[in-house]
Protein backbone atom coordinates (compact mmCIF):
# COMPACT_ATOMS: atom_id res chain seq x y z
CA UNK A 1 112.35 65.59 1.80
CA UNK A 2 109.86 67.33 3.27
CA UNK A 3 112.36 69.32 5.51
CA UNK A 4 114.44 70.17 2.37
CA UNK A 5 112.01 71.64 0.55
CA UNK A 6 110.71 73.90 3.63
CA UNK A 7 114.41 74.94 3.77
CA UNK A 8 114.15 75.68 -0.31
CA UNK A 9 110.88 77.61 0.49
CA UNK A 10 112.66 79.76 3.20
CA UNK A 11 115.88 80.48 1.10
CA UNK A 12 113.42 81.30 -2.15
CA UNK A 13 111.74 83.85 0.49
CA UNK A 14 115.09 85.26 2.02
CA UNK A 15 116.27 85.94 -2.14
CA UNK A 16 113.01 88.25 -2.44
CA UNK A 17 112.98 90.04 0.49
CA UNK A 18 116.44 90.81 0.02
CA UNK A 19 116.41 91.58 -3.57
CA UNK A 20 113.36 93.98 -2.22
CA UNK A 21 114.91 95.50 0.37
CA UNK A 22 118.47 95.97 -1.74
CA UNK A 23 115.66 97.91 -4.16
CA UNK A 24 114.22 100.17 -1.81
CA UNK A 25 117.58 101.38 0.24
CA UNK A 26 119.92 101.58 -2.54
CA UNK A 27 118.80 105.22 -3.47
CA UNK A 28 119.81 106.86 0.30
CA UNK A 29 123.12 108.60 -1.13
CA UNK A 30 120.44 110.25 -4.45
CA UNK A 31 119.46 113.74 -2.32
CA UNK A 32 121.04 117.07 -1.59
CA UNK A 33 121.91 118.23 1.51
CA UNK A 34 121.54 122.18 2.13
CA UNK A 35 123.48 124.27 4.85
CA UNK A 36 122.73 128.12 5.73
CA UNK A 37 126.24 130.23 5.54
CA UNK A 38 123.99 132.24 8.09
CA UNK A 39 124.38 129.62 11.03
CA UNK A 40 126.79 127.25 13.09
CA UNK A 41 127.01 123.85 12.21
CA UNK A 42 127.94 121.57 15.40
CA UNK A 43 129.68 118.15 14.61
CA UNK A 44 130.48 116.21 17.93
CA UNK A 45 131.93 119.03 19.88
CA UNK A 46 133.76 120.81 16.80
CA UNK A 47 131.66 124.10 15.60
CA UNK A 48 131.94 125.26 12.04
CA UNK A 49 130.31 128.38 10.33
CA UNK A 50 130.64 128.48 6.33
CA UNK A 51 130.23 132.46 6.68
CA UNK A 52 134.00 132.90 7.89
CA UNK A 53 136.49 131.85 5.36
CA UNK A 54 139.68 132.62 8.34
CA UNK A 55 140.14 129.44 10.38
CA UNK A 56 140.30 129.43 14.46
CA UNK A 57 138.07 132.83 14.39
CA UNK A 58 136.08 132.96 18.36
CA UNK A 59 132.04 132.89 17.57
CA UNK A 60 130.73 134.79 20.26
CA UNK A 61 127.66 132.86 21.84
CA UNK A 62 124.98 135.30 20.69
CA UNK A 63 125.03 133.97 17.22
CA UNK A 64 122.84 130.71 18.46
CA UNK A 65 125.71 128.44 18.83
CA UNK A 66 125.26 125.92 21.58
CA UNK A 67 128.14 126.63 23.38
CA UNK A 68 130.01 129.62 24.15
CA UNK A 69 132.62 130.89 22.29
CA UNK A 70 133.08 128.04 20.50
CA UNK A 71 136.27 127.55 17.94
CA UNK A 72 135.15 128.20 14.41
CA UNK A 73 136.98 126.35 11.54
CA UNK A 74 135.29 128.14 8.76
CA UNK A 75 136.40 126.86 5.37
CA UNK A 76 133.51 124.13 4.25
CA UNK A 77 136.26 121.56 3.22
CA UNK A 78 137.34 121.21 6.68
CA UNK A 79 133.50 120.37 7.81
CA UNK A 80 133.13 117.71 4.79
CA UNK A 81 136.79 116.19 6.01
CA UNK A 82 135.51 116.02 9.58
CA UNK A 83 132.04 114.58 8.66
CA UNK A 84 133.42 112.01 6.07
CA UNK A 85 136.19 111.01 8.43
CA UNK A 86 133.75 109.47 10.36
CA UNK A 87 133.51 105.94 10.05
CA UNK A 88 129.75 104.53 8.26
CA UNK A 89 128.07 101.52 9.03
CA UNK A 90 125.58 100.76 6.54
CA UNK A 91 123.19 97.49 5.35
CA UNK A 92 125.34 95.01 3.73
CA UNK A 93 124.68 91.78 1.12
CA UNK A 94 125.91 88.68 1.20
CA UNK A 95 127.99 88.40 3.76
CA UNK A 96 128.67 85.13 5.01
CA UNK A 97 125.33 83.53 6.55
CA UNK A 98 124.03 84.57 10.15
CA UNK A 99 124.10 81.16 11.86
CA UNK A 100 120.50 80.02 13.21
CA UNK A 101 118.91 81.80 10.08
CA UNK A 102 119.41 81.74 6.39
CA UNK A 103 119.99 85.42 6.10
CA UNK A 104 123.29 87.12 4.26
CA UNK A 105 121.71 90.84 4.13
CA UNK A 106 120.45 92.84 7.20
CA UNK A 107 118.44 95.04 4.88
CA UNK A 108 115.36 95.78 6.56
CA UNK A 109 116.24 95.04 10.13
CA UNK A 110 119.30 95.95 10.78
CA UNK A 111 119.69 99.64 11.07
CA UNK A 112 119.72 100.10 14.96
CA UNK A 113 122.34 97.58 15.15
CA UNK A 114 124.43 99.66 12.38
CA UNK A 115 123.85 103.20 13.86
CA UNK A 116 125.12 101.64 17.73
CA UNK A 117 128.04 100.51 15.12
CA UNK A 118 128.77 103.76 14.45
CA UNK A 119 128.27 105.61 17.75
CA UNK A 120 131.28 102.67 19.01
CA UNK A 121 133.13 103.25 16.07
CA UNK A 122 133.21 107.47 16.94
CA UNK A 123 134.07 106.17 20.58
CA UNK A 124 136.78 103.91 19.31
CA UNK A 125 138.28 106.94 17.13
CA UNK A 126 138.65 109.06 20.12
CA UNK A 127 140.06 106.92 22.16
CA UNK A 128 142.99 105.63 19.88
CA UNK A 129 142.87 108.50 16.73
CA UNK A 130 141.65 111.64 19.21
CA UNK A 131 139.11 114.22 17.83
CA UNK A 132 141.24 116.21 15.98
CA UNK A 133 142.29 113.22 13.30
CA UNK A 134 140.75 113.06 10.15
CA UNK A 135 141.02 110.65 6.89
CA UNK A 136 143.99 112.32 5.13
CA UNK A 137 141.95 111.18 1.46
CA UNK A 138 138.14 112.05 3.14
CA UNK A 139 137.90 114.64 0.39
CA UNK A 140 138.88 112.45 -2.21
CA UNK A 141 135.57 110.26 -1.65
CA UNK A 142 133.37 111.10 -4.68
CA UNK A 143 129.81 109.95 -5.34
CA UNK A 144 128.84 108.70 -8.68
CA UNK A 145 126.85 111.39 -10.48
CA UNK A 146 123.14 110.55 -10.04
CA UNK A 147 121.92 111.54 -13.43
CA UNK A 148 124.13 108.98 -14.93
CA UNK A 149 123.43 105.76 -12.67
CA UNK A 150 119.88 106.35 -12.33
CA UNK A 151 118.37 104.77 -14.87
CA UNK A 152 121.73 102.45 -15.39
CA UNK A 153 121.02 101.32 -11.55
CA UNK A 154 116.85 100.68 -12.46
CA UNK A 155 117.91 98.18 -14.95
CA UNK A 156 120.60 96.46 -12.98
CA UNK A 157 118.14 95.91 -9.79
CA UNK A 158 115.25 95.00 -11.86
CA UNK A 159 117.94 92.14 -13.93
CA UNK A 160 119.82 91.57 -10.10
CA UNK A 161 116.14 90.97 -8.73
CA UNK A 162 115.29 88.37 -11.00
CA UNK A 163 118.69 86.65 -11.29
CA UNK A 164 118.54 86.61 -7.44
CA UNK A 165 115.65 84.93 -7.60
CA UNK A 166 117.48 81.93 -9.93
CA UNK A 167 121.06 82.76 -8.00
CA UNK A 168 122.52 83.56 -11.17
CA UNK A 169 124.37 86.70 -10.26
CA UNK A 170 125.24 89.11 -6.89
CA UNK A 171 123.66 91.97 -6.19
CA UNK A 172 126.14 95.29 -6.45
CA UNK A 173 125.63 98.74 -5.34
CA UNK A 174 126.03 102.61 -7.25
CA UNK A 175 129.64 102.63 -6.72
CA UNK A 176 131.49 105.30 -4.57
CA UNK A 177 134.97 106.05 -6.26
CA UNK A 178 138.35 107.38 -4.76
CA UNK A 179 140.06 109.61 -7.69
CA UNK A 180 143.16 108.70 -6.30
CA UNK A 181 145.17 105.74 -4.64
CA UNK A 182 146.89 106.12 -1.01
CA UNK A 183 149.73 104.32 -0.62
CA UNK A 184 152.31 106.52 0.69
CA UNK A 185 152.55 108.32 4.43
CA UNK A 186 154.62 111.14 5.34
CA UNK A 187 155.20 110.18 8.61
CA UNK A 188 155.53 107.26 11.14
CA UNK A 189 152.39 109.24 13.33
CA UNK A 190 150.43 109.41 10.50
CA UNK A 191 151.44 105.44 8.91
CA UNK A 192 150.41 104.62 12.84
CA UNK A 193 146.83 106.59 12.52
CA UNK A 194 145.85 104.79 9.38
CA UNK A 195 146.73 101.42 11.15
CA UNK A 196 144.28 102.13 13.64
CA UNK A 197 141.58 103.42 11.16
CA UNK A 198 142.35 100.05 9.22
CA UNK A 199 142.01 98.71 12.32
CA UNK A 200 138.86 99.79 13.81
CA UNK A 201 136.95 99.40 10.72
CA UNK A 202 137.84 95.61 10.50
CA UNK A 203 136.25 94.98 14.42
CA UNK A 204 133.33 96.12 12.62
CA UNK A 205 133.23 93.65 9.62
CA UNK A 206 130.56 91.23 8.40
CA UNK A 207 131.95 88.07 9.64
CA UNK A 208 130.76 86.11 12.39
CA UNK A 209 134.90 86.24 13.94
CA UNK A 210 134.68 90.14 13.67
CA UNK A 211 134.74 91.72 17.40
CA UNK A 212 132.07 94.00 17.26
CA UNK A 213 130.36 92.73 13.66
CA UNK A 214 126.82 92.26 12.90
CA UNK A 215 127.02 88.61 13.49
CA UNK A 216 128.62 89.22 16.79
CA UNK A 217 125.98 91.57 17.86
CA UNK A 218 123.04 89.40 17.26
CA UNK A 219 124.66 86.16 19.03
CA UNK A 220 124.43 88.99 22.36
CA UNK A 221 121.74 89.43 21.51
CA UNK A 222 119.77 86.53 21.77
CA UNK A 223 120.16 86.31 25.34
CA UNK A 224 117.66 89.34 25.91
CA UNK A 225 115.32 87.45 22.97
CA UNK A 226 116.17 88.98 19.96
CA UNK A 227 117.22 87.17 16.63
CA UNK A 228 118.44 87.79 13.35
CA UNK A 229 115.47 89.93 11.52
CA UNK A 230 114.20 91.35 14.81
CA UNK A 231 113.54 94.71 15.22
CA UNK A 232 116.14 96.19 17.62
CA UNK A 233 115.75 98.86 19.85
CA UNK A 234 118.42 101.95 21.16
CA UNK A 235 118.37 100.20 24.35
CA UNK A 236 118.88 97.22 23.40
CA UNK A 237 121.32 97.87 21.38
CA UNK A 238 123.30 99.88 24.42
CA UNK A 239 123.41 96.70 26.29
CA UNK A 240 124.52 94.52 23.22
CA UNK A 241 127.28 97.26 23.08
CA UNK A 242 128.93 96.78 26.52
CA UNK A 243 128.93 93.02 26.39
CA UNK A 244 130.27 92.67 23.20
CA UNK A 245 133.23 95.13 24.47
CA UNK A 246 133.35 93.36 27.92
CA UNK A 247 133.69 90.09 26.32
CA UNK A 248 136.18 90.98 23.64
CA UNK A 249 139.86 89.99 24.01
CA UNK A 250 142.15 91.89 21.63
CA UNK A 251 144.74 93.84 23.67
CA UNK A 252 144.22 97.31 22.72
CA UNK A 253 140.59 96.56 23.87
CA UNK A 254 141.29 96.05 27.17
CA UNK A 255 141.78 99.96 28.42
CA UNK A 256 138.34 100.79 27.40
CA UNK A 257 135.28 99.98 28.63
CA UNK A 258 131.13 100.62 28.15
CA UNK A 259 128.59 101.84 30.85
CA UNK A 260 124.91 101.42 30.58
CA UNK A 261 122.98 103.86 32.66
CA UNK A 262 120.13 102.42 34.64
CA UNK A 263 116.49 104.34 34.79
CA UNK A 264 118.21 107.53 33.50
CA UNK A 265 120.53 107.40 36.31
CA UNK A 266 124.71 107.42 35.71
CA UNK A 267 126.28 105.88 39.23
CA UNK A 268 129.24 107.47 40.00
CA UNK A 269 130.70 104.97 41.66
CA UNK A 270 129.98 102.42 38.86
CA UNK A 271 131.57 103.94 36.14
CA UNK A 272 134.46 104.95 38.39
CA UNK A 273 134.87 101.41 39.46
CA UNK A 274 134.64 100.62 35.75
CA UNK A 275 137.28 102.81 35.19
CA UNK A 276 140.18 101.75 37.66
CA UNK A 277 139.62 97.96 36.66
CA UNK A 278 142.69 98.10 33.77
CA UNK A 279 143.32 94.75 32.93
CA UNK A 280 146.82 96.15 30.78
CA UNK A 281 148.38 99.14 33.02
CA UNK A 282 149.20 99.53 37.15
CA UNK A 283 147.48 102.93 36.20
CA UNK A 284 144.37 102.86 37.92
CA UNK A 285 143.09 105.99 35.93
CA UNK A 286 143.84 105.15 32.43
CA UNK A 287 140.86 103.29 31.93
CA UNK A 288 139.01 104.84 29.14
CA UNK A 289 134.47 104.24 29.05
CA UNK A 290 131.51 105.19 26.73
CA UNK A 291 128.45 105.66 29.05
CA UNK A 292 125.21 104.91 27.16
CA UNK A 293 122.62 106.67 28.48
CA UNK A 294 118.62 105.32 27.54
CA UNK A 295 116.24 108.19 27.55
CA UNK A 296 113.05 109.10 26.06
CA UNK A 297 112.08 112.69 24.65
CA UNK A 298 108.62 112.88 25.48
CA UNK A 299 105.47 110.67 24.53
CA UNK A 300 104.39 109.86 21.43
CA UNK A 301 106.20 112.44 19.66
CA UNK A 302 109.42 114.22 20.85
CA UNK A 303 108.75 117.14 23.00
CA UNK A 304 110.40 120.19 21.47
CA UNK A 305 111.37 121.52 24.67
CA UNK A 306 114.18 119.27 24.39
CA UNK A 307 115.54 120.44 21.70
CA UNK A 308 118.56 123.03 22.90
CA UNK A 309 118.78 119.80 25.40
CA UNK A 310 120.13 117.74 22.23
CA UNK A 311 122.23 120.72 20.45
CA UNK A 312 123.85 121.06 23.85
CA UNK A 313 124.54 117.39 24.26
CA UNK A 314 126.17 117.30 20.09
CA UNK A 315 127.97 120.47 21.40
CA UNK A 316 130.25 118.54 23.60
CA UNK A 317 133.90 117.33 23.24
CA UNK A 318 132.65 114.08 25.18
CA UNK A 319 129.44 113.61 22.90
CA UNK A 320 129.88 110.13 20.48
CA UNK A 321 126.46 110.96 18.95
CA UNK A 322 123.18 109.53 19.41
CA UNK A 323 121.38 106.36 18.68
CA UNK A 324 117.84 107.46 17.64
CA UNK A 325 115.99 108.02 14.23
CA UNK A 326 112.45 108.69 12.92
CA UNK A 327 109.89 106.24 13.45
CA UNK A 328 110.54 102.92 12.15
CA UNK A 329 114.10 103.77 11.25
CA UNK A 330 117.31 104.28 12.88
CA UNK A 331 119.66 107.31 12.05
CA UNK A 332 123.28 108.07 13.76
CA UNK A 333 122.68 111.61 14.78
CA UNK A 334 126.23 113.36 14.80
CA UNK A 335 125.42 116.97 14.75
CA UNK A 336 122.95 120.20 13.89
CA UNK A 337 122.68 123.66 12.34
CA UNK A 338 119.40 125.40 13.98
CA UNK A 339 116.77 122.84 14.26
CA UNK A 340 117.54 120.51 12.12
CA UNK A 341 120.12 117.37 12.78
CA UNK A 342 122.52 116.41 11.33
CA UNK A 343 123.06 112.76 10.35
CA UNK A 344 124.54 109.19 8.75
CA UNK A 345 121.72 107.05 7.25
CA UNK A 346 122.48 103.08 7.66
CA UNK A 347 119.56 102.90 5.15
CA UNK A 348 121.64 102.22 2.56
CA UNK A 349 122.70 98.62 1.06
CA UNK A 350 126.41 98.20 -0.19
CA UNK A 351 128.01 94.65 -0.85
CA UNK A 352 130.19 92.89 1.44
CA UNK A 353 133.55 93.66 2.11
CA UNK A 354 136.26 91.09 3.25
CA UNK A 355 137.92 93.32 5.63
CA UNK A 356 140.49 90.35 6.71
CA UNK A 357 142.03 91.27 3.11
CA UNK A 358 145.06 93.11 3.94
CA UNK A 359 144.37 97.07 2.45
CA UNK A 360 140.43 96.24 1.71
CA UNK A 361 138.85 99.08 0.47
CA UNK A 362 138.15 101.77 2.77
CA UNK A 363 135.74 104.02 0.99
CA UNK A 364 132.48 102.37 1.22
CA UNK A 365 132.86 102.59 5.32
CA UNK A 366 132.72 107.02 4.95
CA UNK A 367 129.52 108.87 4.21
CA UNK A 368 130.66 111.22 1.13
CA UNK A 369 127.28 113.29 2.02
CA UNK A 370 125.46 114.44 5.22
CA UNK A 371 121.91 114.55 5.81
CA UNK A 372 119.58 116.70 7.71
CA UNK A 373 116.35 116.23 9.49
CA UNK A 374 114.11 118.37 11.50
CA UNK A 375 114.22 117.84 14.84
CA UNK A 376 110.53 117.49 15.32
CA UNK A 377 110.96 114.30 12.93
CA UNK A 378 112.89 112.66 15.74
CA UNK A 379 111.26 109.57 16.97
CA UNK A 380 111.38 110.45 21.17
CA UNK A 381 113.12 106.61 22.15
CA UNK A 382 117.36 107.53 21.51
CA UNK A 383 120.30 106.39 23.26
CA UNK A 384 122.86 109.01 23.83
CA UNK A 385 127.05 108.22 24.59
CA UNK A 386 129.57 110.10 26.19
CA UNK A 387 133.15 109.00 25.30
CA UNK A 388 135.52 109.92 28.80
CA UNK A 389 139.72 109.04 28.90
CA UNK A 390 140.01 108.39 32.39
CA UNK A 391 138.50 109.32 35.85
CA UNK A 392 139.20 112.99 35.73
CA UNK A 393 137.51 113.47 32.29
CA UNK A 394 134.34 111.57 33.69
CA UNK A 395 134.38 114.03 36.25
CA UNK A 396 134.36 117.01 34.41
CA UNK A 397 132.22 115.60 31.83
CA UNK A 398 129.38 114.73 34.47
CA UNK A 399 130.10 118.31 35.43
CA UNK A 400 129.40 119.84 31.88
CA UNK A 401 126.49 117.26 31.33
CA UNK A 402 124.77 118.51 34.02
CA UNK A 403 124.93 122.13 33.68
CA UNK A 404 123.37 121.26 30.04
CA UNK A 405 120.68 118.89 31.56
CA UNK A 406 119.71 121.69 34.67
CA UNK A 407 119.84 124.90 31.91
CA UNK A 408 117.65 122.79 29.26
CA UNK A 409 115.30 121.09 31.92
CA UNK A 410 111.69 122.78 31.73
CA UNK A 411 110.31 120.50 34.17
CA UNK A 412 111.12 119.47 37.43
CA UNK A 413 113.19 116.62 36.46
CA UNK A 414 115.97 116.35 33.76
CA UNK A 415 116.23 113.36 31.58
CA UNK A 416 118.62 111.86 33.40
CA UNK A 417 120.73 112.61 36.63
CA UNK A 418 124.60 112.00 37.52
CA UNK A 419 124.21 110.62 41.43
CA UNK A 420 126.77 109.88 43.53
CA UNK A 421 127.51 106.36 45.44
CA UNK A 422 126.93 102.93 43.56
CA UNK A 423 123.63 100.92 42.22
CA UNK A 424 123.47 98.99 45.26
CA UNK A 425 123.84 101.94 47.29
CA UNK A 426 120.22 102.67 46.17
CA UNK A 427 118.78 99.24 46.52
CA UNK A 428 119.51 98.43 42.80
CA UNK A 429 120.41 95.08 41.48
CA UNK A 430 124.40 95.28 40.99
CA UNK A 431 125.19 95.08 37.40
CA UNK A 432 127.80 92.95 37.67
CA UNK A 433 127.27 89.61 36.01
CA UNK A 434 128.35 86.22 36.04
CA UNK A 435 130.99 85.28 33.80
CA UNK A 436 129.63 82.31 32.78
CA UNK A 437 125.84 83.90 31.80
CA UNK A 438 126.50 87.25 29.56
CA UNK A 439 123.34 89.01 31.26
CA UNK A 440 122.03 88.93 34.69
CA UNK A 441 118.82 87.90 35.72
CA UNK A 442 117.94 91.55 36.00
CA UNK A 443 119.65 92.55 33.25
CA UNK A 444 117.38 90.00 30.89
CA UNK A 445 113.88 91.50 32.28
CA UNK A 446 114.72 94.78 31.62
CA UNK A 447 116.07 93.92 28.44
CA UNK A 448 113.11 92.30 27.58
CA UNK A 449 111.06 94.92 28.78
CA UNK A 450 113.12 97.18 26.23
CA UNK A 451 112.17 94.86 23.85
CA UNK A 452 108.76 94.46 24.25
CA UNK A 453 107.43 98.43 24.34
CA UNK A 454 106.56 99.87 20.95
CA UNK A 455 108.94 103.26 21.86
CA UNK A 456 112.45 101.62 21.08
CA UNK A 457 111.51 99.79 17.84
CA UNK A 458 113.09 102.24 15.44
């Protein structure tokens, strides 16, 4: 009896925090964004400016943008198809129970776990949609006029956070509406495209069988000492990444691959190795990888000097956005215009969707608003990825990566280098692991280590 009412006294206390925290991040989607017509916007490698109305007019590199000459597509529909296109991971309730807790919500804890969601799902898009696809209905996505759910919404919590309390009723969220139904493709290329954005999405769901789902993620990991309402850090989160794409076993999975860097260093050798492992093709190149790169932007606050360092890095066709965040919370950086960044918020709490339903609804997984933060906000621990087809993009990618870190490095050493020659080569522990242990003994103590300091708890 005694145990029983312990676990009563643990599920009463799991109720409040989550009615809380479904209080407090339920209000995310409420602010305006504003954009200058005056400047470029840069969204993963694709560069925008409001101010020209033509599309595919040549910005020279004078007017601030990152990179030269870049290709302007000027109309602002085509930016708010491209940003909403990409696919949102937010806090969810009441999904089916994280096993070894009594938790159904991930509100509160959750967010660096949802924004390394997002920076796979961007990886996962090019590698099977390409960079140029976008949601055909993005710019049917609508949000729900504020002024009329505000005070609606008050009353619901404050009834939802009492009736949670007696578990009377579920929780919902200020609904985001489609004005119209899509049911009908014009082509076989474009019925194939939504199969795969279908597709993707569901590896994502809440659902402990769901590839690269929340429950998923935390069973990873546990082996570096982390559990379900742990904070979790961008490194962290980098390694939970790879193993959870090493270990998963769909077939169109198996040409694509993750790379963690090690100390701010990107082996060569290692991620060509990765690369010409293809487990579905004689093709020794057509191996696709997302390197994760770990790096901190100065000490206890970012350093501003790395600032055109970041707008350089979102300028690139290889960039899948960056892991990083203010203090305390996580953010999926995706973009900038001047100094600000441009960004998804996971801080907001939806309700589950069964994404095993055949045509589940699609709209709650794309952000129908950016935000934008100053970069001096940014909390200095990120994890940055780099999304490269095959052995010959790597190579030109490491090229392009470098020029950025050597222009943008004020000191004597860039973030992080591109060396040539394996791990091992430099008297590093090998990072391959045993198949029947998910980490290596190496792997755990630095993962622990990641843990343990205060700079990767976003």
């Amino acid at each position: 009896m005694e145990a029983t009412g312990t676990d009563e006294v643990d599920k009463l206390k799991t109720k409040f925090i989550s009615a809380w925290n479904n209080m407090k991040y339920s209000w995310v989607l409420k602010t305006k964004t504003y954009f200058s017509r005056n400047s470029p916007v840069l969204l993963l490698g694709k560069c925008y400016h409001f101010k020209y109305e033509d599309e595919n007019k040549m910005l020279p590199s004078r007017s601030g943008c990152a990179i030269e000459d870049c290709l302007i597509s000027g109309n602002v529909e085509e930016f708010r198809k491209d940003f909403i296109s990409r696919i949102w991971l937010t806090y969810r309730e009441e999904f089916p129970q994280i096993e070894g807790s009594t938790l159904t919500t991930d509100c509160g804890w959750g967010c660096t776990l949802r924004t390394g969601q997002m920076l796979l799902a961007q990886g996962l898009i090019l590698h099977f949609l390409g960079r140029a696809w976008t949601w055909p209905d993005a710019l049917n996505i609508e949000n729900s006029d504020s002024e009329s759910w505000t005070s609606h919404t008050v009353k619901k919590f404050t009834a939802s956070f009492e009736a949670s309390l007696s578990g009377e009723t579920e929780l919902k969220t200020p609904s985001i509406s489609l004005k119209k139904t899509v049911g009908r493709y014009s082509d076989d290329h474009e019925m194939r495209n939504e199969i795969y954005h279908r597709r993707i999405i569901s590896w994502f769901g809440d659902s402990p069988l769901a590839l690269f789902g929340l429950h998923q993620l935390i069973e990873y990991g546990k082996k570096s000492g982390k559990k379900a309402g742990d904070w979790y850090g961008p490194a962290v989160v980098a390694h939970i990444l790879r193993k959870a794409v090493e270990e998963a076993r769909h077939p169109d999975l198996q040409g694509i691959t993750i790379y963690v860097a090690q100390d701010c260093t990107v082996y060569n050798s290692d991620v060509i190795d990765k690369q010409c492992v293809s487990k579905s093709s004689q093709n020794p190149d057509d191996k696709a990888v997302i390197i994760l790169v770990p790096v901190r932007l100065g000490g206890e606050r970012t350093n501003i000097d790395y600032l055109e360092f970041v707008k350089g890095i979102l300028s690139l066709e290889y960039c899948v956005g960056i892991i990083g965040g203010k203090p305390k919370q996580s953010y999926y950086f995706a973009g900038f215009q001047d100094d600000s960044l441009i960004y998804m918020d996971p801080h907001y709490c939806q309700s589950f969707v069964d994404v095993s339903i055949k045509d589940f609804p699609l709209e709650t997984f794309h952000c129908p608003s950016p935000k934008k933060m100053s970069f001096r906000k940014m909390d200095p621990s990120c994890t940055i990825g780099f999304y490269c087809r095959n052995v010959q993009d790597f190579k030109r990618a490491s090229e392009e990566i470098t020029k950025i870190l050597n222009i943008s490095s004020k000191e004597k050493y860039p973030l992080f280098t591109f060396v040539n020659g394996h791990s091992r080569d430099y008297d590093f522990t090998s990072t391959t692991t045993n198949e029947d242990d998910l980490f290596s003994e190496d792997e755990k103590k630095r993962l622990k280590r990641f843990s343990t300091e205060e700079f990767v708890l976003l």
